[in-house]
Protein backbone atom coordinates (compact mmCIF):
# COMPACT_ATOMS: atom_id res chain seq x y z
CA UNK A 1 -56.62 239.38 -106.45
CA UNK A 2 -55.02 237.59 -103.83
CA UNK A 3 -54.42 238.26 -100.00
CA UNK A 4 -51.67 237.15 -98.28
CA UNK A 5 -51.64 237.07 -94.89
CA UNK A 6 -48.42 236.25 -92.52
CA UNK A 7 -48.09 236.29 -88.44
CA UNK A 8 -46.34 239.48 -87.85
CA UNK A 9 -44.98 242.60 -89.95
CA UNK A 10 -41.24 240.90 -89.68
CA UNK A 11 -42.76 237.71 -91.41
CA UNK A 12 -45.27 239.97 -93.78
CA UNK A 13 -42.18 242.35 -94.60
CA UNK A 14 -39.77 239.23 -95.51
CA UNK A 15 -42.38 237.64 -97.51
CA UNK A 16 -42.62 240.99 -99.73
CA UNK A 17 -38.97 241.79 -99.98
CA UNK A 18 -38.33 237.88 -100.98
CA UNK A 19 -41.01 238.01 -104.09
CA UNK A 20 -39.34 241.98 -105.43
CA UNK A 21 -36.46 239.32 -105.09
CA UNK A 22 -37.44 236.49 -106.88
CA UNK A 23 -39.40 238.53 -110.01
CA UNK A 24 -36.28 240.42 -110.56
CA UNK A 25 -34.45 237.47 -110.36
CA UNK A 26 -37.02 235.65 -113.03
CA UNK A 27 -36.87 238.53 -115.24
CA UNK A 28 -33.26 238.54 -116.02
CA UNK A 29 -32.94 242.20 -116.16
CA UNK A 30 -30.10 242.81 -118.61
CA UNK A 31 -28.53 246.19 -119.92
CA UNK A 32 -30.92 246.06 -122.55
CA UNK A 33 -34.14 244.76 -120.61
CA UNK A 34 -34.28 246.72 -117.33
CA UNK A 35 -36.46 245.62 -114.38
CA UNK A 36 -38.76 248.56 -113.91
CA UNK A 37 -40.04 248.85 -109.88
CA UNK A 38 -42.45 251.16 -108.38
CA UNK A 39 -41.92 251.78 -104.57
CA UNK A 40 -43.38 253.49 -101.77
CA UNK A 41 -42.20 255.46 -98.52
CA UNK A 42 -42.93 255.37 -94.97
CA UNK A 43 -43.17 252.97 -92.15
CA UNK A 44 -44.43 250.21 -93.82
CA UNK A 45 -41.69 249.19 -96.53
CA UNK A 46 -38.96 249.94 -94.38
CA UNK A 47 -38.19 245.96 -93.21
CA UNK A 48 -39.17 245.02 -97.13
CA UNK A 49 -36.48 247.16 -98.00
CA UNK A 50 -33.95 246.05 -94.83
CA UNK A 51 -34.43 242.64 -96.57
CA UNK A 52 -33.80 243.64 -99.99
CA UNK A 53 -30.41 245.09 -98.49
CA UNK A 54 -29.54 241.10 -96.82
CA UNK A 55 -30.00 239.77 -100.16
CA UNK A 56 -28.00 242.55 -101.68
CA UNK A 57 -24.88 242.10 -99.65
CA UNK A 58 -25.20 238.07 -99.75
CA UNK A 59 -25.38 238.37 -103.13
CA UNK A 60 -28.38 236.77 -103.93
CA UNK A 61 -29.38 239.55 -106.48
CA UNK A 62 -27.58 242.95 -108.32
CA UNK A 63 -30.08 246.22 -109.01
CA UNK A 64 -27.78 247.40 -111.29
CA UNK A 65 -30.09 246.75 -114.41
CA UNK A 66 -32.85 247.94 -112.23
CA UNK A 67 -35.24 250.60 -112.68
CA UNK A 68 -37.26 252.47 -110.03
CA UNK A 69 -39.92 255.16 -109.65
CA UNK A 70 -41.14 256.27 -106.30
CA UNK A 71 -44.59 257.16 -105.40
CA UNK A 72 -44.54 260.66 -104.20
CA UNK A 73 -43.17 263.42 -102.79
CA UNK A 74 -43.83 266.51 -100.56
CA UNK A 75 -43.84 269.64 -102.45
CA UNK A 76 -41.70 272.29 -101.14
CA UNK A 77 -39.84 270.46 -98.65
CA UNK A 78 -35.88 270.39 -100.01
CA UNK A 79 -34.53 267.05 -101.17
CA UNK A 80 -31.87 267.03 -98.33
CA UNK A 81 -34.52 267.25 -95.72
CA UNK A 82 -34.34 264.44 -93.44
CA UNK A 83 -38.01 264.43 -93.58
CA UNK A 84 -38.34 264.61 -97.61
CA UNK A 85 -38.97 261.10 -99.27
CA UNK A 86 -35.88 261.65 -101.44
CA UNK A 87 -33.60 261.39 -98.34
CA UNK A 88 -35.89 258.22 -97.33
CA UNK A 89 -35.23 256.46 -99.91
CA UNK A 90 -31.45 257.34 -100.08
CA UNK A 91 -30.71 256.51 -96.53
CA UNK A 92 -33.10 253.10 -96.11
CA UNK A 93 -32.48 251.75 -99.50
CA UNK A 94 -30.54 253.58 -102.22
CA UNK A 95 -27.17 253.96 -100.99
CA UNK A 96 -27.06 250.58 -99.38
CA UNK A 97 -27.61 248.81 -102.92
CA UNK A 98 -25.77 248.94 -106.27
CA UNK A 99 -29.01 250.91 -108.38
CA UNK A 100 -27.78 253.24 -110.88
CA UNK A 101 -28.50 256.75 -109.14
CA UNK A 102 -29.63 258.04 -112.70
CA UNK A 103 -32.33 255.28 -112.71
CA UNK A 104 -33.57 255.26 -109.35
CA UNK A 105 -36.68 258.34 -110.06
CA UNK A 106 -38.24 260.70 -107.42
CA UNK A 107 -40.64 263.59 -107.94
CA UNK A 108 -39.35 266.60 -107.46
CA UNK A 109 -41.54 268.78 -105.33
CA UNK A 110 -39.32 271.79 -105.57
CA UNK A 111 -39.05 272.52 -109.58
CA UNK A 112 -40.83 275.88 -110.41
CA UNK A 113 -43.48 274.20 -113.14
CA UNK A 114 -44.94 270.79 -111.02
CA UNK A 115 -47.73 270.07 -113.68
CA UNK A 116 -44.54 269.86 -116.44
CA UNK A 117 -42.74 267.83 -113.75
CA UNK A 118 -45.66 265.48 -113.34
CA UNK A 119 -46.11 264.92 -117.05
CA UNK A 120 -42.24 264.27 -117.39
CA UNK A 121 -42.48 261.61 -114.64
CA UNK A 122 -45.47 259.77 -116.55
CA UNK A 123 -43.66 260.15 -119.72
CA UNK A 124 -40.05 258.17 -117.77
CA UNK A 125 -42.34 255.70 -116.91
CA UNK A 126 -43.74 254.85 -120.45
CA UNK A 127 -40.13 255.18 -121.81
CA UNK A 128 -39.14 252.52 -118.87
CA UNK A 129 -41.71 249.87 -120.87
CA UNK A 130 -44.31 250.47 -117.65
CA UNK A 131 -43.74 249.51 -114.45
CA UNK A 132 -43.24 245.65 -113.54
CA UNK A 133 -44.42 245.72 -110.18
CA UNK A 134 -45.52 248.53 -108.05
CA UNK A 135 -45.32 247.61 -104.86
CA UNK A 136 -47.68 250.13 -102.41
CA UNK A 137 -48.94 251.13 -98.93
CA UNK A 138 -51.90 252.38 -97.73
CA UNK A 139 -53.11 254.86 -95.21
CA UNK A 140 -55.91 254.46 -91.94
CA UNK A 141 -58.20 255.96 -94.37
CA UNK A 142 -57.58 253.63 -97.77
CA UNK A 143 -55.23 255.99 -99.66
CA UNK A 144 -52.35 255.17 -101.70
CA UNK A 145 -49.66 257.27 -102.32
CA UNK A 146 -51.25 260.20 -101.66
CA UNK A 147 -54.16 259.82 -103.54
CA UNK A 148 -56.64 261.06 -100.77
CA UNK A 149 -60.49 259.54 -100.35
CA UNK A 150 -62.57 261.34 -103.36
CA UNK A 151 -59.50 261.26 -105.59
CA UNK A 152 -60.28 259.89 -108.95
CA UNK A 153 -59.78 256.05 -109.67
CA UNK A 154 -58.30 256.76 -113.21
CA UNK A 155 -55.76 259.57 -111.99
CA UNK A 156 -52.28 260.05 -113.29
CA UNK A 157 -49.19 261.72 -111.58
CA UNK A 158 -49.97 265.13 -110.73
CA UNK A 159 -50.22 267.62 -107.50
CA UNK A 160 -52.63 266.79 -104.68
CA UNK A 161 -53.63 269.22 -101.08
CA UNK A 162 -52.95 266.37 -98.43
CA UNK A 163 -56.05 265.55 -96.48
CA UNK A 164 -55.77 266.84 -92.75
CA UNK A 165 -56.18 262.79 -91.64
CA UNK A 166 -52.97 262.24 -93.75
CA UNK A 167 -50.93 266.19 -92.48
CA UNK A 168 -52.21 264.89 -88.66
CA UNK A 169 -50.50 261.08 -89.40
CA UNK A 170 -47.57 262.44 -90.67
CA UNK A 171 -47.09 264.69 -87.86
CA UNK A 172 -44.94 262.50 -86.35
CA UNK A 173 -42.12 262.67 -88.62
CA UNK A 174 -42.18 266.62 -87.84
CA UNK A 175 -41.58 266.66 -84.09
CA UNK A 176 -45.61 266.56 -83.90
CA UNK A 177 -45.93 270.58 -85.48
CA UNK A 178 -48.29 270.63 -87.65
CA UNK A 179 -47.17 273.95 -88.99
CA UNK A 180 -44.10 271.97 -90.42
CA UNK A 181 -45.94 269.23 -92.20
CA UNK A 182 -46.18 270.21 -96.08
CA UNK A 183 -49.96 270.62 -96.94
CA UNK A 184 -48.88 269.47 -100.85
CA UNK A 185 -47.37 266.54 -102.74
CA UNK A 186 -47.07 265.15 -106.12
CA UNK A 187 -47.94 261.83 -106.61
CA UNK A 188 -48.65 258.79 -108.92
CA UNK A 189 -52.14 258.28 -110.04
CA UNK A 190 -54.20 255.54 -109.21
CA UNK A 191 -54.38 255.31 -112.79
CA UNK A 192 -50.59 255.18 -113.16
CA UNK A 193 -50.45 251.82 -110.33
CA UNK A 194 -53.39 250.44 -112.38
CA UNK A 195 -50.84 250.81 -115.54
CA UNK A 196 -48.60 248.20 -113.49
CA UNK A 197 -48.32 244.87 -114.76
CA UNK A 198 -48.21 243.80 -111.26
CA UNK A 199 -49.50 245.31 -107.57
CA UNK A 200 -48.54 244.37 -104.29
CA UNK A 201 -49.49 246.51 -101.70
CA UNK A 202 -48.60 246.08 -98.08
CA UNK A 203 -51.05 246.58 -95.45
CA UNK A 204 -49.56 245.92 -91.76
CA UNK A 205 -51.13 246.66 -88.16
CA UNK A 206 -54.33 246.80 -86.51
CA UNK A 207 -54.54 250.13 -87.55
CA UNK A 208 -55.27 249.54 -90.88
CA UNK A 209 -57.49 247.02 -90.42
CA UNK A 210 -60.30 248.50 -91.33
CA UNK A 211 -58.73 250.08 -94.50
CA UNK A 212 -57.85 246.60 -95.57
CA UNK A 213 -61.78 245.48 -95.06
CA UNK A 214 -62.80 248.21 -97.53
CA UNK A 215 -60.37 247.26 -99.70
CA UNK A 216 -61.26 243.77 -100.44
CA UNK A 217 -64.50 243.16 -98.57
CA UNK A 218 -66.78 245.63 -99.99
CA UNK A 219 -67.00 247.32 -103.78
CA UNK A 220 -64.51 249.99 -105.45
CA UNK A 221 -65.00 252.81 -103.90
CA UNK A 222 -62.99 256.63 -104.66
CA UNK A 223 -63.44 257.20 -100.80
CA UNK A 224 -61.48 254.26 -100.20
CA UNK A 225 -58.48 254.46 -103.59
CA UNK A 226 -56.71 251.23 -102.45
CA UNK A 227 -60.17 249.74 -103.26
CA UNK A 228 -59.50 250.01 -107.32
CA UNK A 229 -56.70 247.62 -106.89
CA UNK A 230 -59.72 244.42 -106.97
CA UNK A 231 -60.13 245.36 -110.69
CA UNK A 232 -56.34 244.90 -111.37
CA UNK A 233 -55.98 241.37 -112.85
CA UNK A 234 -52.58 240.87 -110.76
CA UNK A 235 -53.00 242.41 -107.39
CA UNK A 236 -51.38 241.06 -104.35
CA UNK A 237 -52.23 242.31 -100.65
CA UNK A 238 -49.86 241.48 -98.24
CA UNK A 239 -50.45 241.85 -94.29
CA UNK A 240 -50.34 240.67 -91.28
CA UNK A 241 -52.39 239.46 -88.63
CA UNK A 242 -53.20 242.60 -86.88
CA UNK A 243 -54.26 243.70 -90.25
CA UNK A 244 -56.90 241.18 -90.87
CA UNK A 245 -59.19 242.46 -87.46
CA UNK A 246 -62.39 243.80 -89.77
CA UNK A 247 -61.92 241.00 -91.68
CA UNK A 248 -65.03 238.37 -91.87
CA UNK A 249 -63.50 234.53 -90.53
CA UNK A 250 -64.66 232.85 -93.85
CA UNK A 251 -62.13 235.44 -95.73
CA UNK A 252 -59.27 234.86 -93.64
CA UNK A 253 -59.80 231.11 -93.48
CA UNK A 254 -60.54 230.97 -97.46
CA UNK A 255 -57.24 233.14 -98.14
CA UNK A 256 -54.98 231.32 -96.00
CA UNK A 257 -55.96 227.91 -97.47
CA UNK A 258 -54.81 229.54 -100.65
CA UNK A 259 -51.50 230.19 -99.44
CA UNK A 260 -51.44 226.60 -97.90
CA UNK A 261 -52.60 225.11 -101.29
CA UNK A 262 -49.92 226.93 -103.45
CA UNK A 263 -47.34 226.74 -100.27
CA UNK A 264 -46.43 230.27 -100.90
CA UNK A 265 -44.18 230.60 -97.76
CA UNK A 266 -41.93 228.46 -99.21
CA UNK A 267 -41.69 230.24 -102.61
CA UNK A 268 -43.69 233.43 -102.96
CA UNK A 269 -43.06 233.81 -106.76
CA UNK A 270 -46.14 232.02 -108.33
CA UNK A 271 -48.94 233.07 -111.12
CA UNK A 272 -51.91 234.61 -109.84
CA UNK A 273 -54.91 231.80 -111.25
CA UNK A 274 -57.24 232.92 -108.37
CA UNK A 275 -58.87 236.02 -109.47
């Protein structure tokens, strides 16, 4: 496990969209060896994936022999709703890049049978050869995707009734009517991010702050899911200073001499050693 901490979400946002850069890059994704790349929605990502986009159109890498799979989705709200993480991803990332369409996966929340869909989506990623590198966010209260507190650690992709923290958060993206906000989603299991061979989850603003203490500071914990991610041999938190508030001095101070040490600003692609 290592955390990574930068000054700002600008700095914290580059940082993340410059190693999904550089591992693709190292990979040499080919039309016979795809890159496979799990991503998340929301406020977080969205200057990891404005990056992403710069390096696109200077040409500093191609997604064409790229693979992705998103986290979730709301269930019932149509694809074409501006709200609807489908048209997220389309209109802050998709459409602006050269990815395949037929290999860049979303859950379907509206399909008549969502248990078959969830099994099909878990069965695209094993065909895929796993996910690469799942890169994550996290809610106030620890959850990723929307695997809400109590969910189980060793979960796969499957339907979950949204917490009223997480329908009250969202909110916002639904003129503030709570009436509007689905109640349901499908999502990846923490299971199926543990399946990664790589996690990097981005944690930004002193509103997760706290969320980011339980995740690293104290044990693994199913009220707090992002919490599993200390048992995955390759895990990478990545935040900013805001984010690091709860956090004791001797962590902060003990992290960032790790990123001095291995001068990780510089180039962000290195080996995890520090477990």
């Amino acid at each position: 496990m290592r955390l990574v901490i930068l000054e700002d979400y600008d700095l914290a946002s580059e940082w993340a969209a410059k190693y999904i850069r550089n591992r693709i890059i190292q990979f040499k994704p080919s039309a016979e060896r795809y890159f496979t790349l799990g991503l998340p929605t929301g406020s977080t990502p969205y200057g990891c994936y404005k990056k992403l986009i710069e390096y696109y159109r200077s040409g500093d890498i191609s997604f064409k022999y790229v693979k992705t799979f998103n986290m979730d989705e709301y269930v019932g709200l149509p694809r074409a709703h501006p709200e609807s993480y489908h048209s997220y991803m389309w209109n802050n990332f998709f459409k602006h890049i050269d990815i395949d369409p037929a290999h860049a996966h979303v859950l379907d929340g509206n399909v008549e049978d969502l248990e078959a869909e969830c099994q099909a989506y878990e069965q695209k990623i094993s065909e895929a050869g796993g996910i690469e590198l799942f890169v994550g966010g996290i809610g106030p209260d620890g959850h990723i995707a929307f695997n809400e507190p109590g969910s189980s650690l060793v979960s796969r992709t499957r339907v979950k009734t949204l917490a009223k923290d997480t329908i009250v958060a969202n909110a916002r993206f639904f003129g503030n009517d709570l009436s509007k906000v689905p109640t349901m989603a499908l999502t990846v299991g923490v299971g199926t991010v543990m399946g990664a061979k790589e996690v990097m989850i981005l944690i930004t603003g002193a509103h997760k702050a706290f969320a980011l203490y339980k995740a690293i500071e104290e044990g693994v914990n199913h009220m707090w899911t992002v919490s599993a991610f200390q048992q995955h041999p390759r895990t990478n938190f990545v935040c900013d200073e805001d984010a690091t508030l709860e956090l004791r001095v001797k962590t902060v101070k003990y992290f960032k001499g790790l990123m001095h040490v291995h001068n990780k600003l510089v180039d962000p692609v290195l080996s995890i050693k520090d477990q």
